[in-house]
N, C-alpha and C. Protein backbone atom coordinates (compact mmCIF):
# COMPACT_ATOMS: atom_id res chain seq x y z
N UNK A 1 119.64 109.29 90.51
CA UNK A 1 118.95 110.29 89.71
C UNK A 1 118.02 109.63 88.70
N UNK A 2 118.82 108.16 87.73
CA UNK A 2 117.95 107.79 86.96
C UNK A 2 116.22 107.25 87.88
N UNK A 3 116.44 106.97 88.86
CA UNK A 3 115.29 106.23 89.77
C UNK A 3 114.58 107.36 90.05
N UNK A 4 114.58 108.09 90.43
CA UNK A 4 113.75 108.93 90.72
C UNK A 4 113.05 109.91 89.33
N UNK A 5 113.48 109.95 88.25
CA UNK A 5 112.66 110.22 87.29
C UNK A 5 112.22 109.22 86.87
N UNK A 6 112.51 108.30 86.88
CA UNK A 6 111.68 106.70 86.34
C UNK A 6 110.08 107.09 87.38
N UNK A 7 110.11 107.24 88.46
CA UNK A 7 109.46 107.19 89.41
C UNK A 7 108.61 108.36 88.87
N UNK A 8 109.22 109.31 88.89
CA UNK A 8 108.26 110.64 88.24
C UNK A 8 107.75 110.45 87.41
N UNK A 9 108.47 109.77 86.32
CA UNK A 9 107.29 109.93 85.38
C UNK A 9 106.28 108.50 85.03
N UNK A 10 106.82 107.71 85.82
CA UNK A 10 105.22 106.70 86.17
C UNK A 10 104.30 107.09 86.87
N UNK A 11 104.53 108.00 87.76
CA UNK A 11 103.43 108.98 88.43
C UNK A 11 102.63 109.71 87.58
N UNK A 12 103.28 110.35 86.69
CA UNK A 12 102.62 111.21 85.53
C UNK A 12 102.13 110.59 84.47
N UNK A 13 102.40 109.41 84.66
CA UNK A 13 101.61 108.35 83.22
C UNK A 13 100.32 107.89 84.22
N UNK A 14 100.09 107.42 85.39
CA UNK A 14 99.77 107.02 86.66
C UNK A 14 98.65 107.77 86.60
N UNK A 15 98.85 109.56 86.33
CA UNK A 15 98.19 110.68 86.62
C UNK A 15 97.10 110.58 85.53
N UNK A 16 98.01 110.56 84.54
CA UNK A 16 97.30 110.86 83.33
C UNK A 16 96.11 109.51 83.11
N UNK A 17 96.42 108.42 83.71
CA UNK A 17 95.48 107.48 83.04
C UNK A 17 94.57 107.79 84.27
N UNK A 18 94.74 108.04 85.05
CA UNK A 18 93.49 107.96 86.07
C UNK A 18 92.91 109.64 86.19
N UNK A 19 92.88 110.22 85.09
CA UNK A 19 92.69 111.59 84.96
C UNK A 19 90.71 111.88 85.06
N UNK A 20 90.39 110.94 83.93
CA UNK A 20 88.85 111.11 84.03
C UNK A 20 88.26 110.87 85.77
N UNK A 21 88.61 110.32 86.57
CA UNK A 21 88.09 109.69 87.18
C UNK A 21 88.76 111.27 88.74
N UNK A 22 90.01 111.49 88.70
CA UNK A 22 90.66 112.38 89.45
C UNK A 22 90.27 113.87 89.14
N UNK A 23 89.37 114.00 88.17
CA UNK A 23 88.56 115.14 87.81
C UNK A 23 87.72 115.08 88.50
N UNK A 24 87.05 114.16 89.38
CA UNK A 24 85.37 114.54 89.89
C UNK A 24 86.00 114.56 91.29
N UNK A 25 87.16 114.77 91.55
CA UNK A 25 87.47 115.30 93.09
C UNK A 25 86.98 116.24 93.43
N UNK A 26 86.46 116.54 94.84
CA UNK A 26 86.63 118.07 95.07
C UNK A 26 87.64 118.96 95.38
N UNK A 27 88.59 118.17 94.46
CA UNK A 27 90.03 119.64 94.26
C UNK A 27 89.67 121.26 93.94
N UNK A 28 90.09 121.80 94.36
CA UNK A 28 89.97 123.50 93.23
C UNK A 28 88.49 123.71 93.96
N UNK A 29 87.97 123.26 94.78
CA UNK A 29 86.35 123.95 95.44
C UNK A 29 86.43 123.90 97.11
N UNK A 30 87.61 123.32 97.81
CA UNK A 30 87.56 123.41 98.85
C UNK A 30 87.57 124.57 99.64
N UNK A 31 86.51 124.71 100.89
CA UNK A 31 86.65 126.14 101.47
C UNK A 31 88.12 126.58 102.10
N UNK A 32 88.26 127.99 102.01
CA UNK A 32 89.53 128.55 101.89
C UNK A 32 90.36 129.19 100.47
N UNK A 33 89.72 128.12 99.31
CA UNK A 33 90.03 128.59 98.12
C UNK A 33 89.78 130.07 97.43
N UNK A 34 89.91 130.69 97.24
CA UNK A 34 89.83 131.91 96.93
C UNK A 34 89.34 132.03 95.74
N UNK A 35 88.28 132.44 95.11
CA UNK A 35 87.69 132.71 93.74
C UNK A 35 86.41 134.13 93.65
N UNK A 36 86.91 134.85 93.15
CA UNK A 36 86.27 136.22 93.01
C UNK A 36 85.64 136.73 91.45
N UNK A 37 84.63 136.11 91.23
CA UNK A 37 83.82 136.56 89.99
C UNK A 37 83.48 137.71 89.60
N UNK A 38 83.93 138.45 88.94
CA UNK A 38 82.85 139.76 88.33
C UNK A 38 82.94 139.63 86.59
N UNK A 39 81.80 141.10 86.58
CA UNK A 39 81.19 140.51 85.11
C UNK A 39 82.31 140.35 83.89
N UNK A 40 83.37 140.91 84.22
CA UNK A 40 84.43 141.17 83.42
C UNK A 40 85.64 140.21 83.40
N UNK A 41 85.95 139.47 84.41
CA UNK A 41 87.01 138.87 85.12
C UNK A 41 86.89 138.06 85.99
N UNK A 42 87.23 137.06 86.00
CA UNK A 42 87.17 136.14 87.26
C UNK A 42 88.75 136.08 87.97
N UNK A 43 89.18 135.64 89.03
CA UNK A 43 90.30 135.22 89.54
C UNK A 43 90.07 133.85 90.55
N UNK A 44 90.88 133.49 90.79
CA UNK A 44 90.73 131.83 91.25
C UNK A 44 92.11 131.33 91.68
N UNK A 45 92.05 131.44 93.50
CA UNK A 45 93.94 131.23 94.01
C UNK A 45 93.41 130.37 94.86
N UNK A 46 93.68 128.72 94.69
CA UNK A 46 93.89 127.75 95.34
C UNK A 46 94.19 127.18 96.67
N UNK A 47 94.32 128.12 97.59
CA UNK A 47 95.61 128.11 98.68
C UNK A 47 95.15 126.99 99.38
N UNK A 48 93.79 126.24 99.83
CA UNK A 48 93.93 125.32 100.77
C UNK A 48 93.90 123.99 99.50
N UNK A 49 93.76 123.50 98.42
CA UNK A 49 93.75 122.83 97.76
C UNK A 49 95.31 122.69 97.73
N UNK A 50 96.39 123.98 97.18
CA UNK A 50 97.43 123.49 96.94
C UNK A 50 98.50 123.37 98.51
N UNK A 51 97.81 123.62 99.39
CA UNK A 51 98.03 123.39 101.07
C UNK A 51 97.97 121.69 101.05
N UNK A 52 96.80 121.26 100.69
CA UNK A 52 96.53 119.92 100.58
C UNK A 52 97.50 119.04 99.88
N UNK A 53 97.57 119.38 98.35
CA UNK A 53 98.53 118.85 97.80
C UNK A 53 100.22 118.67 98.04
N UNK A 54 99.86 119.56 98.77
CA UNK A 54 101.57 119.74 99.37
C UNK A 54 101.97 118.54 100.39
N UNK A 55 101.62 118.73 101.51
CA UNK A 55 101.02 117.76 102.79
C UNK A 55 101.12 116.11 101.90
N UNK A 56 100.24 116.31 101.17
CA UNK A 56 99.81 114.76 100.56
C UNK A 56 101.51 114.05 100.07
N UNK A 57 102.05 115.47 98.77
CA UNK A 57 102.86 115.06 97.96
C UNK A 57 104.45 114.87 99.35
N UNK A 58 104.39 115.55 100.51
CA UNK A 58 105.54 115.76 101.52
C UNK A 58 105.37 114.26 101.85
N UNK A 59 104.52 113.55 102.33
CA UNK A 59 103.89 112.32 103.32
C UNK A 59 104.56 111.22 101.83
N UNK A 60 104.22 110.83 101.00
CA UNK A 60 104.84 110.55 99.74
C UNK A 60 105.94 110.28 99.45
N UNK A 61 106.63 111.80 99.35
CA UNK A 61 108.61 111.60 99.58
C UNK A 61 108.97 111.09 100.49
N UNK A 62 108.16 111.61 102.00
CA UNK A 62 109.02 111.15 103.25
C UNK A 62 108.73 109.56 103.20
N UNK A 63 107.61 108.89 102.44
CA UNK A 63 107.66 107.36 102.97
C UNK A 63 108.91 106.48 101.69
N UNK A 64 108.90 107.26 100.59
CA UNK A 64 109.88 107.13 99.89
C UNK A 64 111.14 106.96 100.12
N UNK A 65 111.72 108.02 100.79
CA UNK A 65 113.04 108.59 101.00
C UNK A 65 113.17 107.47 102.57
N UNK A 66 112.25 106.55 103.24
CA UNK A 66 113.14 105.70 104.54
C UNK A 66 113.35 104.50 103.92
């Protein structure tokens, strides 16, 4: 248990320092993403971005966990 939050949260220090640079991805704009503007309201649902992230973060654990 202690190893695997050690692990988490060097990822999230990991995250955070390479943040400027992991901002100019094209995360959050990939087609499939869902974003509906009007003059009043916007909405904005992720689904193939957080499709992506999923996949990425699964491939990750599984090379972890052999």
């Amino acid at each position: 248990m202690s190893r695997t939050l050690i692990i988490i949260g060097l990822c999230i220090v990991a995250i955070g320092i390479l943040w400027p640079w992991l901002s100019k991805l094209p995360f959050g704009q990939l087609p499939g993403d869902i974003a509906i503007r009007r003059e009043n309201m916007s909405f904005y649902f992720p689904i193939t971005t957080m499709i992506l992230i999923s996949v990425i973060l699964s491939a990750v654990l599984w090379l972890f966990n052999r």
